[in-house]
Protein backbone atom coordinates (compact mmCIF):
# COMPACT_ATOMS: atom_id res chain seq x y z
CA UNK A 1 -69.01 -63.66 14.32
CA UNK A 2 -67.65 -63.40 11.07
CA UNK A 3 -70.10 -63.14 8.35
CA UNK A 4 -70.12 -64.59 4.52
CA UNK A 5 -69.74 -60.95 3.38
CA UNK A 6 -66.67 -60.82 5.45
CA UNK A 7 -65.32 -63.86 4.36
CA UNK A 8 -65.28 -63.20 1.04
CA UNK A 9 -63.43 -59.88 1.55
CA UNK A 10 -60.58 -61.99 3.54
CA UNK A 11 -60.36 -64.65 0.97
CA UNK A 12 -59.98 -61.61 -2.21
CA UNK A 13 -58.00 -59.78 -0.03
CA UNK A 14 -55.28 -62.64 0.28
CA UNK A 15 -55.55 -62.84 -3.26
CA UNK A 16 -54.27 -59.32 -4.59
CA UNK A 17 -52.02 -58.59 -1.33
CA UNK A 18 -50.21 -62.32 -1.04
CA UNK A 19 -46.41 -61.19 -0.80
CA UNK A 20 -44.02 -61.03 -3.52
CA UNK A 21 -40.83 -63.37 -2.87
CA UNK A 22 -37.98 -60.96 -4.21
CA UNK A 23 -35.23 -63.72 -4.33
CA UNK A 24 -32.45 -60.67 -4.28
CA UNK A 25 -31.99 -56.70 -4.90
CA UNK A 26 -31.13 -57.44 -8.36
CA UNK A 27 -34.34 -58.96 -9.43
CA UNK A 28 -37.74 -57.88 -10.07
CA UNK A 29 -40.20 -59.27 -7.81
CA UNK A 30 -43.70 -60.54 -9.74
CA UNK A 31 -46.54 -57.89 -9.54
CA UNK A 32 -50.15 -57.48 -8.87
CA UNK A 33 -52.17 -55.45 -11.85
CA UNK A 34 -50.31 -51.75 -10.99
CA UNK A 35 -48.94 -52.42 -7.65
CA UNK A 36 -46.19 -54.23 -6.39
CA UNK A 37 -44.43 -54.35 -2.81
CA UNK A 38 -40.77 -53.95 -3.06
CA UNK A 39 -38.02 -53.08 -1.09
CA UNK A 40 -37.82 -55.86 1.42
CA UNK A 41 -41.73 -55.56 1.69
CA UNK A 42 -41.11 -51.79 3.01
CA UNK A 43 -42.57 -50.24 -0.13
CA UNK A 44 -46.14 -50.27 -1.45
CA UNK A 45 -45.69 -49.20 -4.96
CA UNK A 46 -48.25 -47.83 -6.93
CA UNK A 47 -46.36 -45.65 -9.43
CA UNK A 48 -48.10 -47.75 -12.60
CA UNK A 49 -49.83 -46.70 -15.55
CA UNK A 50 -51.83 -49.78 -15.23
CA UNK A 51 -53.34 -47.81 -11.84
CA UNK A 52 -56.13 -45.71 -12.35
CA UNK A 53 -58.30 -44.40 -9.49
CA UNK A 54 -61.05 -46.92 -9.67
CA UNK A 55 -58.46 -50.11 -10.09
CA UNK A 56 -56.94 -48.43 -6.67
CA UNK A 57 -60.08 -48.09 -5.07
CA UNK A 58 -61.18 -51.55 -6.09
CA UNK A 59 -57.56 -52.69 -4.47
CA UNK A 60 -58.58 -50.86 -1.17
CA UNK A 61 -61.88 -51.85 -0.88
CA UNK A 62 -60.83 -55.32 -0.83
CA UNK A 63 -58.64 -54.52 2.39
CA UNK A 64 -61.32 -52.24 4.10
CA UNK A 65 -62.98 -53.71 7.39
CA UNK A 66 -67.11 -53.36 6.04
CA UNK A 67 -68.01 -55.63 9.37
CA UNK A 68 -66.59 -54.87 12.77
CA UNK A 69 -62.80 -53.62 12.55
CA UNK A 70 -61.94 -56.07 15.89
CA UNK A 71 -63.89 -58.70 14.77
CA UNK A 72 -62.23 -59.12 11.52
CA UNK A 73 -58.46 -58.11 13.34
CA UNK A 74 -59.22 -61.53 15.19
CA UNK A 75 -59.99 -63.92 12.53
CA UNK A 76 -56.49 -65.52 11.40
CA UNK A 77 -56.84 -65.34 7.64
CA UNK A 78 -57.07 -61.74 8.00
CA UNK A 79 -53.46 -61.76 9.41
CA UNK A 80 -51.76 -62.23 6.55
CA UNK A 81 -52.97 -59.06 5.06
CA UNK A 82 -52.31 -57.07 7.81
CA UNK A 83 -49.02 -58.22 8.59
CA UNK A 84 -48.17 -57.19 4.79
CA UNK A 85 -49.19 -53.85 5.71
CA UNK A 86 -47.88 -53.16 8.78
CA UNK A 87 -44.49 -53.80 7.29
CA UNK A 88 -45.05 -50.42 4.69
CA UNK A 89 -42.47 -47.49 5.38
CA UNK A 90 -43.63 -46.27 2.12
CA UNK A 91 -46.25 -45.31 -0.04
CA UNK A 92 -45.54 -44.35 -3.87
CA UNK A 93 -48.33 -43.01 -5.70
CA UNK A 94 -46.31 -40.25 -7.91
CA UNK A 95 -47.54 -41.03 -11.46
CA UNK A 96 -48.70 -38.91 -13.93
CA UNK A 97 -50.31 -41.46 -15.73
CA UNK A 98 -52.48 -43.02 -13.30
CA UNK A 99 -53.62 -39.48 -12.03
CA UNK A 100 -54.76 -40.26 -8.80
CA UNK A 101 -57.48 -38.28 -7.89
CA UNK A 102 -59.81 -37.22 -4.49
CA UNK A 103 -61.10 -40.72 -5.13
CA UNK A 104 -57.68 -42.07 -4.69
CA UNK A 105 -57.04 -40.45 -1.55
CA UNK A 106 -59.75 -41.03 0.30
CA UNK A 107 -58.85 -44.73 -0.19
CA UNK A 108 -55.72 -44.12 1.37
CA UNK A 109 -57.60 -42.82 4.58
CA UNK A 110 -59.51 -45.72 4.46
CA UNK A 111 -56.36 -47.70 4.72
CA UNK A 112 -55.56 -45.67 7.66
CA UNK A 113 -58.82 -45.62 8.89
CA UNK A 114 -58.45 -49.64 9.73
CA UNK A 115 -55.04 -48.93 11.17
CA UNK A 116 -52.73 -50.64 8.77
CA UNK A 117 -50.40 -47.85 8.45
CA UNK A 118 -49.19 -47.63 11.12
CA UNK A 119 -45.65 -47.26 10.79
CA UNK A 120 -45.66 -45.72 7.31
CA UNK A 121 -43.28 -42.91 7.27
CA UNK A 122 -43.10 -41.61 3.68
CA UNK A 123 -46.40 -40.95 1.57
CA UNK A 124 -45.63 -39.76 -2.01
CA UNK A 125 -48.00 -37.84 -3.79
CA UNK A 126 -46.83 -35.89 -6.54
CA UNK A 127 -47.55 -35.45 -10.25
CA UNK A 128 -51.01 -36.83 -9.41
CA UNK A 129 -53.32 -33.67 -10.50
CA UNK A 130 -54.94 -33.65 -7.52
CA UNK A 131 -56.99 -30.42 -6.58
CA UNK A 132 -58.19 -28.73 -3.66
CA UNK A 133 -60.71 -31.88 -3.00
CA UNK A 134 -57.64 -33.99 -2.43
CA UNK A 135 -56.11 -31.90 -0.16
CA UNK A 136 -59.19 -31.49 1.73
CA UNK A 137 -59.11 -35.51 2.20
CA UNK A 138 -55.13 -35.60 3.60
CA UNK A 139 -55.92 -32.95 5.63
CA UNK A 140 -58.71 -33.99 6.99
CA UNK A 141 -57.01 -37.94 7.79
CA UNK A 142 -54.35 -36.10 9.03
CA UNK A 143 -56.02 -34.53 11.43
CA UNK A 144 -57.83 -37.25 12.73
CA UNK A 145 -54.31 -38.79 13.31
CA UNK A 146 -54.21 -41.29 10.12
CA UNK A 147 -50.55 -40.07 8.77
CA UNK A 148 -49.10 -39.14 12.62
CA UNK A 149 -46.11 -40.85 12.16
CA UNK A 150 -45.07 -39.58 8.56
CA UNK A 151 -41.57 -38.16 8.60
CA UNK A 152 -41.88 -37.13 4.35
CA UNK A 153 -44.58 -35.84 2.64
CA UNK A 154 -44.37 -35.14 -1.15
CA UNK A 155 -47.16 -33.20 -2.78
CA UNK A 156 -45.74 -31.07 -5.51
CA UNK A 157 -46.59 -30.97 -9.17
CA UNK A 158 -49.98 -30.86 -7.72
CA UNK A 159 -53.08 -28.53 -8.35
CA UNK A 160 -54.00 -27.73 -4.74
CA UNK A 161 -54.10 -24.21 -5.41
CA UNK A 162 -55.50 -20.95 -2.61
CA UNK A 163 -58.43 -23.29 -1.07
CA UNK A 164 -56.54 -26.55 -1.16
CA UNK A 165 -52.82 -25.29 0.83
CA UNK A 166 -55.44 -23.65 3.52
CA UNK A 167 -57.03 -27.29 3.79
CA UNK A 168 -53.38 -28.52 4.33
CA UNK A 169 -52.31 -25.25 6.69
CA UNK A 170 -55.37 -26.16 8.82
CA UNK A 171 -54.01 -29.85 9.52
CA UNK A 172 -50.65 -28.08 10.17
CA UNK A 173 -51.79 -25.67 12.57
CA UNK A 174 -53.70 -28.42 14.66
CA UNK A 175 -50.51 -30.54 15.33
CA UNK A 176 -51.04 -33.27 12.00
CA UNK A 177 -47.95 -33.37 11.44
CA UNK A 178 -44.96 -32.74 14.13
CA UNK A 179 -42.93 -36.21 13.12
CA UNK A 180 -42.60 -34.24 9.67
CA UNK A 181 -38.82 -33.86 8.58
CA UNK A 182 -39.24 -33.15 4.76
CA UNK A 183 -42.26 -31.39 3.10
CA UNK A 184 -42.49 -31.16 -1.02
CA UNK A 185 -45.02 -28.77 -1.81
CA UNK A 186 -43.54 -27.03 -4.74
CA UNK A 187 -45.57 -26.22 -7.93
CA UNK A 188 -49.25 -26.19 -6.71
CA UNK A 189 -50.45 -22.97 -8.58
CA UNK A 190 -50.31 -21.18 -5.22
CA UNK A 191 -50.13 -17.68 -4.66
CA UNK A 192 -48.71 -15.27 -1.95
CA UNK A 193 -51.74 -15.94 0.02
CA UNK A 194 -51.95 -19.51 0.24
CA UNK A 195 -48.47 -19.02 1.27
CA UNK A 196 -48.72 -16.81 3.73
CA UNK A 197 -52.13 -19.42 5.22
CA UNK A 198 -48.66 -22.08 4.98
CA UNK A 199 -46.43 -19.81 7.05
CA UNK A 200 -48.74 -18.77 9.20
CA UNK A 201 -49.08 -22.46 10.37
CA UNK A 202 -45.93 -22.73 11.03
CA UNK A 203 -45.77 -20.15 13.40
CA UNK A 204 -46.63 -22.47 16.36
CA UNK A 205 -43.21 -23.29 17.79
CA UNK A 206 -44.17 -27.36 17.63
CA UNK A 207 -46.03 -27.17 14.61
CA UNK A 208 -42.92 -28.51 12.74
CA UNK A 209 -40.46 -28.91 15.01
CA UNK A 210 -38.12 -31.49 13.38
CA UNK A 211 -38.88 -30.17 10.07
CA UNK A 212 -35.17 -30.48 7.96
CA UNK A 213 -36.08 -29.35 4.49
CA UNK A 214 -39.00 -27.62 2.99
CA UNK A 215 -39.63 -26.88 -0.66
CA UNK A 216 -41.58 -24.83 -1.66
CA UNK A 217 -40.07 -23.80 -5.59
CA UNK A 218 -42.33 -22.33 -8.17
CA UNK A 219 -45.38 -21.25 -6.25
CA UNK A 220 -45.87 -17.49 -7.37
CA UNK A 221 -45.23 -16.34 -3.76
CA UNK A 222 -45.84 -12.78 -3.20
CA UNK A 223 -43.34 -10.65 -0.91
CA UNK A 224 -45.31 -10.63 2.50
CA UNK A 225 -45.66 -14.04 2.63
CA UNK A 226 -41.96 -14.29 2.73
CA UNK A 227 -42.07 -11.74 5.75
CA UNK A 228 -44.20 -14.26 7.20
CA UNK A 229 -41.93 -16.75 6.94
CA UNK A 230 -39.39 -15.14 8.81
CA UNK A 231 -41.45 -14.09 11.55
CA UNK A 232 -42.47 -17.60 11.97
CA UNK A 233 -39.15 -18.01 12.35
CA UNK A 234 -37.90 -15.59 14.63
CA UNK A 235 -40.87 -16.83 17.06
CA UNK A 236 -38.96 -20.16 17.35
CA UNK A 237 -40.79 -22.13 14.55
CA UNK A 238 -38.75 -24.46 12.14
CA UNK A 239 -35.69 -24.67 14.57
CA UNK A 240 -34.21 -27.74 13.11
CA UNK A 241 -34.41 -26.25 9.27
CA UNK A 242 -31.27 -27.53 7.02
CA UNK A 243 -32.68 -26.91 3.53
CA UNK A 244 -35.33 -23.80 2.25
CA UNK A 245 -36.07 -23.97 -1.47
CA UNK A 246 -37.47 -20.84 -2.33
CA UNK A 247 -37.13 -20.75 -6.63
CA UNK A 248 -38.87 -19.26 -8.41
CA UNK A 249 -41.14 -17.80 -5.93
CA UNK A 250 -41.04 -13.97 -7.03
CA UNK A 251 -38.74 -13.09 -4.16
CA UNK A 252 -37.72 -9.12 -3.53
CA UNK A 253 -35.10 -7.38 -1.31
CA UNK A 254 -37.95 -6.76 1.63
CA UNK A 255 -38.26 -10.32 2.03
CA UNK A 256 -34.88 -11.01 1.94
CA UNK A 257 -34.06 -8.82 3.92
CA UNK A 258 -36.89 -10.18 6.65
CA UNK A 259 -35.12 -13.34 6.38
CA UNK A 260 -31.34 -11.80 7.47
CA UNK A 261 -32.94 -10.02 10.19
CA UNK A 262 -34.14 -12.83 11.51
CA UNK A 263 -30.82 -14.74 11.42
CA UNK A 264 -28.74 -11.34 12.56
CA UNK A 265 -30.95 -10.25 15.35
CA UNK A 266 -33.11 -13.65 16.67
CA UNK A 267 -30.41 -16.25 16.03
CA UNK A 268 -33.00 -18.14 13.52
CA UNK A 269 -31.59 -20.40 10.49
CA UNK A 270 -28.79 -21.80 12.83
CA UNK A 271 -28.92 -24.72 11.55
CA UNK A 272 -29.47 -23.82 7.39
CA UNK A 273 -27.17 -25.59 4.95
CA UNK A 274 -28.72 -24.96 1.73
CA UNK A 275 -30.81 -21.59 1.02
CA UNK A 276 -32.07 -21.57 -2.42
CA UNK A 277 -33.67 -18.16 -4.29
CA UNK A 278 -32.75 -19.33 -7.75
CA UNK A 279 -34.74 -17.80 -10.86
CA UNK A 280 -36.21 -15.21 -9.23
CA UNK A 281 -34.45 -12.36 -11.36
CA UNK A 282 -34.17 -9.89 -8.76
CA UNK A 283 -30.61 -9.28 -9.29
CA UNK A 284 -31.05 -6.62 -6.08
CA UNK A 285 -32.78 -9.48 -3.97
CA UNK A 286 -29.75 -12.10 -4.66
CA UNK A 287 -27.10 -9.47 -4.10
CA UNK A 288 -28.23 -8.75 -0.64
CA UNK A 289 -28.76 -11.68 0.26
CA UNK A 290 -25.56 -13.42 -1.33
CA UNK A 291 -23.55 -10.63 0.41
CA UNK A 292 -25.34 -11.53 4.10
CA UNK A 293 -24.63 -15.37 3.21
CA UNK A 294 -20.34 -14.75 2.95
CA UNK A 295 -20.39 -12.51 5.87
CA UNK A 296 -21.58 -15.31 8.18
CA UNK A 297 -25.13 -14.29 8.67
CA UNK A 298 -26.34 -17.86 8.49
CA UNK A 299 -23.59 -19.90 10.76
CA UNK A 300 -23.76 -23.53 8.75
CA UNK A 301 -24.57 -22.30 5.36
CA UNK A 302 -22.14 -23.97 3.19
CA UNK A 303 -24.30 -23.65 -0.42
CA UNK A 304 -26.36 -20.53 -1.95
CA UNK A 305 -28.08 -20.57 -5.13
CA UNK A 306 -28.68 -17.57 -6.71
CA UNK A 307 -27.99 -18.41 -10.08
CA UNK A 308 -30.63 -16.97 -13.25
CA UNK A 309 -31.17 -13.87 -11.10
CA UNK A 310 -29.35 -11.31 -13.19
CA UNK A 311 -26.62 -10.59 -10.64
CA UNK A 312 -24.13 -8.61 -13.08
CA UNK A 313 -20.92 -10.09 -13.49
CA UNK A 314 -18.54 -8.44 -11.56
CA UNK A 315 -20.63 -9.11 -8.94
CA UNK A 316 -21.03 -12.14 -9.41
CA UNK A 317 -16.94 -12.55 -9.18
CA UNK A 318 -16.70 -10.77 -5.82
CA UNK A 319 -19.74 -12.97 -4.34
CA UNK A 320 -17.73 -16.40 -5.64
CA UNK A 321 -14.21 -14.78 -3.83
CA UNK A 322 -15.86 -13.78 -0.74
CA UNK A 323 -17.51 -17.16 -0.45
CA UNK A 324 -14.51 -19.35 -1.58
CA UNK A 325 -12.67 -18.06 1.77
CA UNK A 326 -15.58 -19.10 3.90
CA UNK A 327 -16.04 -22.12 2.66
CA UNK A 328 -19.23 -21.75 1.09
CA UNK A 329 -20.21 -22.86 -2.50
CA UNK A 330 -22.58 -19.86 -4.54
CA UNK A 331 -23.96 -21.23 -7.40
């Protein structure tokens, strides 16, 4: 039976979520107060400064099953609603003005919780603020199988910190997140040890198995967690990785060298395109690792950057020669 409570829910939820007629790609389709759903109805898109976390939550709420999940699943008005999320690939909460919050996210695993996400398979949340509170929240919906079929997470710009990437390495290490193929979790004021929890994660061969790209720029990483990395690595872990961002991270010749012995000895990186150590200034670190990338150490590496490291100049010259006859671009 469906009660008056839950009737009123339906009838407001048909209200904010009725579809947006886009008549073509060119226009721009009408939208609710912050959200809109673009893209062919693929896109739930909440990047608005209208948006704050309690106009969100208000927006959920009105979605949310408060009587019996099946009951309200069978009543036809609540179709409509449903079907409009079912369609979302995408969700895009990256804002800086709206600032979405721990309040914000646990919406979202409400939305999950109801199963109408189904077949989302990008969830974008950076430049949100969000602390280690927040990432206790994904993790924890991740875990319990809410974002199972994501294939690209953003989180960067972030303030997860130590506490919050252990939250997040937790969910990794218990199998959240094996569809992954693009992570974001650059510039989270983390250090070498919430790294290292990160890597460490990884280290189970199906943790992130079709993982293509991972950034993880800017995060103050300290040396051993880059050893970690490659012995993650070398165990089997990330064996379909094409791109590893690693600016800015405080890299040094150790963990550079970690990573070519795990390409030269284990056959790891075999599939790398794109190795990144920019802004490090480790002039050392780039050099060894620039002369490892010409000599064929990683088989389909076809761009390095290792620009703003201090490589000196001549250097620099020999490193662009080497690489121009192997067809790979140094920047």
């Amino acid at each position: 039976m469906v009660t008056a409570t839950s009737m009123i829910i339906i009838k407001r939820s048909l209200q904010l979520f009725r579809r947006r007629r886009c008549p073509s790609s060119n226009s721009s389709p009408r939208r609710g107060k912050g959200w809109r759903i673009i893209d062919e109805g693929k896109t739930l898109d909440l990047n608005s400064h209208e948006l704050d976390d309690y106009s969100w939550h208000q927006l959920v709420e009105e979605a949310e099953d408060r009587a019996a999940v099946d009951t309200l699943r069978q009543y036809h008005l609540f179709q409509p609603v449903m079907n409009i999320f079912s369609s979302i690939r995408k969700i895009d909460m990256h804002n800086h003005d709206a600032e979405v919050s721990v309040v914000g996210v646990r919406a979202l695993e409400r939305l999950a919780r109801i199963g109408v996400l189904v077949n989302l398979k990008e969830l974008h949340l950076r430049e949100n603020t969000l602390t280690e509170a927040a990432a206790r929240e994904i993790a924890d919906t991740s875990e319990r199988g809410g974002f199972s079929g994501i294939t690209k997470l953003l989180l960067s710009n972030n303030n997860f910190k130590v506490h919050g990437v252990k939250h997040m390495a937790r969910a990794i290490k218990n199998g959240a997140y094996t569809n992954l193929e693009e992570l974001h979790f650059y510039d989270n004021s983390l250090d070498g040890d919430g790294l290292k929890a990160l890597y460490e994660a990884m280290s189970g061969v199906d943790a992130f198995k079709h993982l293509k790209h991972l950034h993880l720029r800017g995060n103050g990483m300290a040396n051993d967690s880059l050893k970690s990395l490659a012995n993650a690595v070398e165990n089997g872990a990330l064996p379909q990785l094409e791109r590893l961002h690693l600016c800015l991270v405080g890299v040094d010749v150790d963990g550079v060298q970690a990573i070519i012995s795990a390409a030269e000895n284990h056959g790891s990186f075999a599939n790398l395109a794109i190795l990144d150590i920019a802004y490090n200034c480790n002039a050392e670190a780039a050099t060894v690792l620039g002369h490892a990338g010409v000599r064929g150490t990683f088989p389909r590496l076809h761009s390095l950057y290792l620009n703003c490291n201090g490589i000196p100049p001549r250097t620099w010259v020999e490193l662009k020669q080497q690489a121009l006859q192997n067809d790979i671009d140094i920047i």
